[in-house]
N, C-alpha and C. Protein backbone atom coordinates (compact mmCIF):
# COMPACT_ATOMS: atom_id res chain seq x y z
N UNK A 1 177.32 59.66 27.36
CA UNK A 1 176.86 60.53 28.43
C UNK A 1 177.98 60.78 29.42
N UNK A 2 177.99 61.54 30.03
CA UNK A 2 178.52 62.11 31.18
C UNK A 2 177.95 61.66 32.50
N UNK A 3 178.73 61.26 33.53
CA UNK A 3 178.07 61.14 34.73
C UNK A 3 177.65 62.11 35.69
N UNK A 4 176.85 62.28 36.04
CA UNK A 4 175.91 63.25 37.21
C UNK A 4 176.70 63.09 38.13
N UNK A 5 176.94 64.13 38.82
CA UNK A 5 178.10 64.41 40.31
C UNK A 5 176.76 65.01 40.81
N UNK A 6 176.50 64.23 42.15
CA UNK A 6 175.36 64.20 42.70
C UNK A 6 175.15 65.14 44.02
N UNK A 7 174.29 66.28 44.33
CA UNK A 7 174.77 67.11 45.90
C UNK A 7 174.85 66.06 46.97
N UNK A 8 175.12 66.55 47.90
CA UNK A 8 175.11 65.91 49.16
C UNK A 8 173.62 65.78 49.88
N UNK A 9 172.36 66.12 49.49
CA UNK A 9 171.24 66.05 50.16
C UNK A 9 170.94 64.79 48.92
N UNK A 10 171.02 64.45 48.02
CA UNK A 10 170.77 63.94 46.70
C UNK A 10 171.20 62.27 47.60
N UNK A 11 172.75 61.94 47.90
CA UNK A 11 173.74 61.70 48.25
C UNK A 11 173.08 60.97 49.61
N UNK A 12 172.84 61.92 50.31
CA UNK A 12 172.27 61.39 51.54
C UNK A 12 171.16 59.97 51.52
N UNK A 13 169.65 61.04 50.85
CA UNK A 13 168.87 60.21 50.76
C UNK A 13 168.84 58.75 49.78
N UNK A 14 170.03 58.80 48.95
CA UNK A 14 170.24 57.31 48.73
C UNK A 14 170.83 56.34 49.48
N UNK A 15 171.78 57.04 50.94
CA UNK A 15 171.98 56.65 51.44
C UNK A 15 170.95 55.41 52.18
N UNK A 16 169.30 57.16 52.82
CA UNK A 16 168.88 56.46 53.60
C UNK A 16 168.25 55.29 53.33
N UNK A 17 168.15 55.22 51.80
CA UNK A 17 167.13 54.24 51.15
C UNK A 17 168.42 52.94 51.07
N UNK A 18 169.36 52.89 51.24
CA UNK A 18 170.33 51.54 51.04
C UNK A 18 170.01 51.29 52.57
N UNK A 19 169.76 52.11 53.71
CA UNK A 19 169.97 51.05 55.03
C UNK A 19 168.58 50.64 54.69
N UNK A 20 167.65 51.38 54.29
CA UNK A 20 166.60 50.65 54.67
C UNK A 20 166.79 49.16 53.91
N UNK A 21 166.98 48.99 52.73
CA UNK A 21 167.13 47.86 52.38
C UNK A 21 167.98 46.84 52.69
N UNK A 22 168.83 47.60 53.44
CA UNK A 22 170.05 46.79 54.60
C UNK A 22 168.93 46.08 55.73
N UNK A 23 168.42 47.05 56.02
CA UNK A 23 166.98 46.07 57.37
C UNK A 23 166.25 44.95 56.26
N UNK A 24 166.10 45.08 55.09
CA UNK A 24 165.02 44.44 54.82
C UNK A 24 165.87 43.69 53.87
N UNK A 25 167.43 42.95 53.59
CA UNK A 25 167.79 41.88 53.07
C UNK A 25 167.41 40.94 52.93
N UNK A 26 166.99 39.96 54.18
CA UNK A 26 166.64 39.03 54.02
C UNK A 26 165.32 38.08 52.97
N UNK A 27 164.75 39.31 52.77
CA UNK A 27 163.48 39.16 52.08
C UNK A 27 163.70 38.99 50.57
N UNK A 28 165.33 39.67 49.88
CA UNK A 28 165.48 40.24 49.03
C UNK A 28 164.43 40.76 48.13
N UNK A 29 164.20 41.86 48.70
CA UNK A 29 163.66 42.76 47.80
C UNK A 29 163.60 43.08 46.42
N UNK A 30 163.04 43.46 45.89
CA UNK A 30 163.30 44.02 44.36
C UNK A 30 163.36 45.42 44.36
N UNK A 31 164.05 45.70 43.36
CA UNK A 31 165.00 47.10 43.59
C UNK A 31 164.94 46.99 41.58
N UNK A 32 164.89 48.55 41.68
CA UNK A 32 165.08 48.74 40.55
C UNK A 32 165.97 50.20 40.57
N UNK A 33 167.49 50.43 40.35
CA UNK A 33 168.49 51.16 40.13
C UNK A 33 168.43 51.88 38.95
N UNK A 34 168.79 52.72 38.61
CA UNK A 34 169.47 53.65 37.96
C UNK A 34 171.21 53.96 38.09
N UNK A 35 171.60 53.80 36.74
CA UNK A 35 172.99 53.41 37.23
C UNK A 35 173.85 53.97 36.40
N UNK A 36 175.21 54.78 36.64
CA UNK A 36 176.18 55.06 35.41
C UNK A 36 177.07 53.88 35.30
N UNK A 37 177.49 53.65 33.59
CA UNK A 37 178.25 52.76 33.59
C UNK A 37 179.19 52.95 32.44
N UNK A 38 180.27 53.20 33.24
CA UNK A 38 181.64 53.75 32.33
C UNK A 38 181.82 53.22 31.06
N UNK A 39 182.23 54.06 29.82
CA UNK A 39 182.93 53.34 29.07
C UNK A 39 184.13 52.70 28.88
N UNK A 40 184.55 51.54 28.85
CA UNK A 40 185.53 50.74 29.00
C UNK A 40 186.59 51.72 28.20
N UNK A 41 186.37 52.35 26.73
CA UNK A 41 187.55 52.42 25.82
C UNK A 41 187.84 54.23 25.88
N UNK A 42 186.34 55.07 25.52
CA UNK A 42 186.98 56.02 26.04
C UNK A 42 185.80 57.01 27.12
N UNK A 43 186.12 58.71 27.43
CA UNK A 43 185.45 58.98 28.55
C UNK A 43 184.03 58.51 28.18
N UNK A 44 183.45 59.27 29.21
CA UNK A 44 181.65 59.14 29.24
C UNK A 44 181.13 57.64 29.79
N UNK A 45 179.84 57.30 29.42
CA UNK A 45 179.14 56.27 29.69
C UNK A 45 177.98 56.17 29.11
N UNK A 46 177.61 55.33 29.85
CA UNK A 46 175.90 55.24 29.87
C UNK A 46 175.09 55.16 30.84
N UNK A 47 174.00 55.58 31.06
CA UNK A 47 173.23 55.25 32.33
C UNK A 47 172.36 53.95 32.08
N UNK A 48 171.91 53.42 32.80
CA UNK A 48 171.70 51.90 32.39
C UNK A 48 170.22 51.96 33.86
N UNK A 49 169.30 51.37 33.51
CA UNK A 49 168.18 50.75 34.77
C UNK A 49 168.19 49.60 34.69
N UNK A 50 168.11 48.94 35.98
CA UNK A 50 168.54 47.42 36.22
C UNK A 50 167.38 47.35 37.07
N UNK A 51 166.51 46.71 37.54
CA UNK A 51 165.60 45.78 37.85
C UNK A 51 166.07 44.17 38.41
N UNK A 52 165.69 44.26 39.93
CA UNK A 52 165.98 42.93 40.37
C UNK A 52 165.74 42.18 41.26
N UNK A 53 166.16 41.94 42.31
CA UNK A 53 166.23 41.11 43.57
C UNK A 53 167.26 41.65 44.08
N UNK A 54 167.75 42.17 45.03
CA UNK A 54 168.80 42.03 46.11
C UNK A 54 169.09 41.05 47.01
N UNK A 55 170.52 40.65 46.39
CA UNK A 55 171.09 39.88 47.10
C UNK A 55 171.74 40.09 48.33
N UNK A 56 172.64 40.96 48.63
CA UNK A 56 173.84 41.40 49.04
C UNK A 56 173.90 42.77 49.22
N UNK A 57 174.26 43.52 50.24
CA UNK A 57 175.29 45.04 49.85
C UNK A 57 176.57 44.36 50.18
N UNK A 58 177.46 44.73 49.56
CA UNK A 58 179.09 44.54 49.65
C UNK A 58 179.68 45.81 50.50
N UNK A 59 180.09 46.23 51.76
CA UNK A 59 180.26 47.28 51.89
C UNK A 59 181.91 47.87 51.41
N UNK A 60 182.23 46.55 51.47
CA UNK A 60 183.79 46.79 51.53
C UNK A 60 184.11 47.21 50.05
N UNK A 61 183.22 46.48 48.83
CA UNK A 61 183.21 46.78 47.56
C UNK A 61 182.78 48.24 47.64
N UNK A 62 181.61 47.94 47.92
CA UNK A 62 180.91 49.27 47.39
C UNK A 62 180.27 48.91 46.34
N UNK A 63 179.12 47.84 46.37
CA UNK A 63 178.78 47.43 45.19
C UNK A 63 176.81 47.07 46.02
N UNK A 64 176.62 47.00 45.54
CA UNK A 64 174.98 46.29 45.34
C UNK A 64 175.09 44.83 44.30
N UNK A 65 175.03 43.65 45.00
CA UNK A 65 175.07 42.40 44.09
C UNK A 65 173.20 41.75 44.32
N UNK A 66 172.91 41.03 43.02
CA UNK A 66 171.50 41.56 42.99
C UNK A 66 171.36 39.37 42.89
N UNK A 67 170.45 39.20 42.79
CA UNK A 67 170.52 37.71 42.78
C UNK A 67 170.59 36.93 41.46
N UNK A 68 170.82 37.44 40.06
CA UNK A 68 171.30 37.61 38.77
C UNK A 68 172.84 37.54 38.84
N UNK A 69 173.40 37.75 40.11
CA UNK A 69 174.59 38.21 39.75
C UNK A 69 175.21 39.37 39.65
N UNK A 70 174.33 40.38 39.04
CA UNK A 70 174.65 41.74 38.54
C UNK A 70 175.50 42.53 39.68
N UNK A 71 176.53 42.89 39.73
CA UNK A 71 177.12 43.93 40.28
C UNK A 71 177.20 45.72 40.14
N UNK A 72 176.70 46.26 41.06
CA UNK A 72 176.38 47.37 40.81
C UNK A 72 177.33 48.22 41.79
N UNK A 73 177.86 48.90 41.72
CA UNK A 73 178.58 50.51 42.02
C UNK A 73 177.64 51.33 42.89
N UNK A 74 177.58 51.06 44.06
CA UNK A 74 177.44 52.31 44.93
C UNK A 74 177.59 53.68 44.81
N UNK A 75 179.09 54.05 44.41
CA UNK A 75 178.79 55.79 43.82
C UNK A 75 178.56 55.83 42.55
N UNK A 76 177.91 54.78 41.70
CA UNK A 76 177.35 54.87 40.28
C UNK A 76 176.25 55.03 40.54
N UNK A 77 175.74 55.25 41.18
CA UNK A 77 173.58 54.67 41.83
C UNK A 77 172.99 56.00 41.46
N UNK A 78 172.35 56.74 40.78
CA UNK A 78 171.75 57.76 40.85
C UNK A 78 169.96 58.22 41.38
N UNK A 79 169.54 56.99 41.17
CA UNK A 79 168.36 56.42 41.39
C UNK A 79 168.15 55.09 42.16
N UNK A 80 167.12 55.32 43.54
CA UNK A 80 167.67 53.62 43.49
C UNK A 80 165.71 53.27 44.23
N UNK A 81 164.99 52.54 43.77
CA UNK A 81 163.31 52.36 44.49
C UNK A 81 163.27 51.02 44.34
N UNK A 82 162.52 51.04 45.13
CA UNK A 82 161.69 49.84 45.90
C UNK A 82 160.39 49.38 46.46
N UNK A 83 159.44 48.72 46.54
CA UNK A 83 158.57 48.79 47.24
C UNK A 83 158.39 48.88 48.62
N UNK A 84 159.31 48.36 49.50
CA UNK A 84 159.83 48.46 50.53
C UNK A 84 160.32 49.61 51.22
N UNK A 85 160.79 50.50 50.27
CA UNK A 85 161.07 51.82 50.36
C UNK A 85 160.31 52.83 50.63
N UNK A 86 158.90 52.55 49.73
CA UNK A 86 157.78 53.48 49.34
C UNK A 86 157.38 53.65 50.63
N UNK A 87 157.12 52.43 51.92
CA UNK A 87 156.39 52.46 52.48
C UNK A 87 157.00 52.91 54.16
N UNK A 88 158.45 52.97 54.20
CA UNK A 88 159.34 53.22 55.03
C UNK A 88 159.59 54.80 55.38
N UNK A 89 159.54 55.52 53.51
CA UNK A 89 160.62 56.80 53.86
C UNK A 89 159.57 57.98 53.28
C-alpha cells in the first residue's frame, strides 16, 4: 500500500483527539489506532490497527508508546478512537 497524505482539517482533528488523551493519560486509556507502517526493504507499506492502553505521548519522538511497548508514529496515525474521546469531542 501506499500511504494516505492526509488534509489539514483531517490533520487537525487528530490532533484534537491526541490532547484530549494528553488530559486523560493518567488513566491510560485504550486507544485503538490505525497506522501506516513502512516497508523496511522496498517503497509502500502497510496499514496496520493496533489496540491498547496508552502509556505515554513522546512529543519529542513523535511517537504514541502504548503499555505493550508498541511504538507508534504520530504522522503515521490515520485513525486514532477511544472511549474517552467519544464522550469529549
Amino acid at each position: 500500500d501506499r500511504k494516505i497524505e492526509l488534509d489539514e482539517d483531517t490533520r487537525a482533528e487528530l490532533d484534537r483527539r491526541q490532547a484530549v488523551l494528553l488530559e486523560q493519560i493518567s488513566e491510560q486509556p485504550e486507544i485503538t489506532v490505525t497506522w501506516f507502517q513502512p516497508d523496511a526493504k522496498k517503497d509502500g507499506g502497510r496499514y496496520i490497527v493496533s489496540t491498547g492502553r496508552l502509556k505515554r505521548i513522546h512529543e519529542a519522538d513523535q511517537v504514541l508508546i502504548l503499555v505493550d511497548g508498541l511504538r507508534i508514529p504520530i504522522g503515521d496515525i490515520v485513525e486514532l478512537e477511544s472511549e474517552c474521546i467519544r464522550g469529549l469531542l
